[in-house]
Protein backbone atom coordinates (compact mmCIF):
# COMPACT_ATOMS: atom_id res chain seq x y z
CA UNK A 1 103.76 134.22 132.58
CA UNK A 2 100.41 132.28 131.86
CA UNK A 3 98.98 134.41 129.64
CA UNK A 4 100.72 133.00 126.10
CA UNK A 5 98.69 129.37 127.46
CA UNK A 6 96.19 127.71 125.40
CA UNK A 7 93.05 126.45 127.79
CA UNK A 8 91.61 123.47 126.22
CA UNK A 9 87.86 122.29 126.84
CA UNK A 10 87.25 118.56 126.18
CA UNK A 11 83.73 117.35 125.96
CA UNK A 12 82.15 116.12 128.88
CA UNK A 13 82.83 112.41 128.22
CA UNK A 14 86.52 113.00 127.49
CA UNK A 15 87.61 114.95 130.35
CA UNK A 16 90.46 111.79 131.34
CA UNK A 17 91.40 111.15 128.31
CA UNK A 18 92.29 114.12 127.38
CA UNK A 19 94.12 114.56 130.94
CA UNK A 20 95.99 111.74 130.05
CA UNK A 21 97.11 112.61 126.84
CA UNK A 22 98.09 115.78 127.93
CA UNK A 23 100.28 114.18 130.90
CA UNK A 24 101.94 111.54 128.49
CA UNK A 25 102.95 114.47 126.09
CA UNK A 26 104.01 117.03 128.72
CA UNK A 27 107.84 117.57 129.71
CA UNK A 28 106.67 118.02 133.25
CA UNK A 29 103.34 117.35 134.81
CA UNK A 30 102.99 120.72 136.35
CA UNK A 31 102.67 121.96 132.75
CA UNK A 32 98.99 120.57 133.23
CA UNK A 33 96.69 122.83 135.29
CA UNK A 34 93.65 122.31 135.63
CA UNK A 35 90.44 125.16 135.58
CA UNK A 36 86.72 125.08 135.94
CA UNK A 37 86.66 122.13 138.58
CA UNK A 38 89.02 120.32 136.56
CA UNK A 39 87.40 120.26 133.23
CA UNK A 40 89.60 122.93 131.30
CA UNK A 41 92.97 122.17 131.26
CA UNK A 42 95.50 125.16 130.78
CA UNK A 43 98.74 124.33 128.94
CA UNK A 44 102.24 126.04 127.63
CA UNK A 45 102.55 126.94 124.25
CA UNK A 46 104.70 123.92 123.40
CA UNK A 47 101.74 121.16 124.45
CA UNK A 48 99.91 123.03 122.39
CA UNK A 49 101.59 122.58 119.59
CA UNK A 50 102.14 119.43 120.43
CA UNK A 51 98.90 118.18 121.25
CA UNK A 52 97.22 120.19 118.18
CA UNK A 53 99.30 118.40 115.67
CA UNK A 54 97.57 115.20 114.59
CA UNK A 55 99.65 112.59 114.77
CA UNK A 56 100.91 110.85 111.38
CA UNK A 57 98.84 108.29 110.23
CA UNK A 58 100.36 104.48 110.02
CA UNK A 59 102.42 103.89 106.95
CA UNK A 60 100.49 101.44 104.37
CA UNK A 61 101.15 98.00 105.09
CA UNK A 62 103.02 96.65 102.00
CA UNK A 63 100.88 93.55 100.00
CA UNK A 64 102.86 90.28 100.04
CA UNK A 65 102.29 87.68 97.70
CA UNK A 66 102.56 83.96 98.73
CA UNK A 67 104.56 82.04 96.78
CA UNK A 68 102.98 79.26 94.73
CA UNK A 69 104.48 76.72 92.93
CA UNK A 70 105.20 78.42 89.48
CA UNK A 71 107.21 80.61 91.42
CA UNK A 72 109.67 78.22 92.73
């Protein structure tokens, strides 16, 4: 059943955060388990994919002019 999981290691300093991110993307929070005292976290192949994927960057803000008086 497990064995199709990805196990990801975050660095030291990142251990919540990445706990937390994995928890806001996962259907169900039992699809988090945690290994090696809680720093490895084992996941389905879905949050994988998910949480591999970068996320899209912001689209460009458009430029606005302000209008000045010629343009009136």
């Amino acid at each position: 059943m497990d064995d199709d999981w990805t196990t990801v290691c975050p660095d030291p300093g990142q251990v919540k955060a990445v706990a937390r991110e994995l928890l806001a993307l996962a259907r169900d929070p039992r699809d988090v388990r945690t290994d090696s005292n809680g720093n490895e976290f084992r996941i389905p192949p879905y949050l994988a994919e998910l949480y591999m994927v970068p996320a899209k960057p912001p689209a460009p803000k458009r430029a606005r002019r302000s209008k000045t008086e010629d343009d009136e």
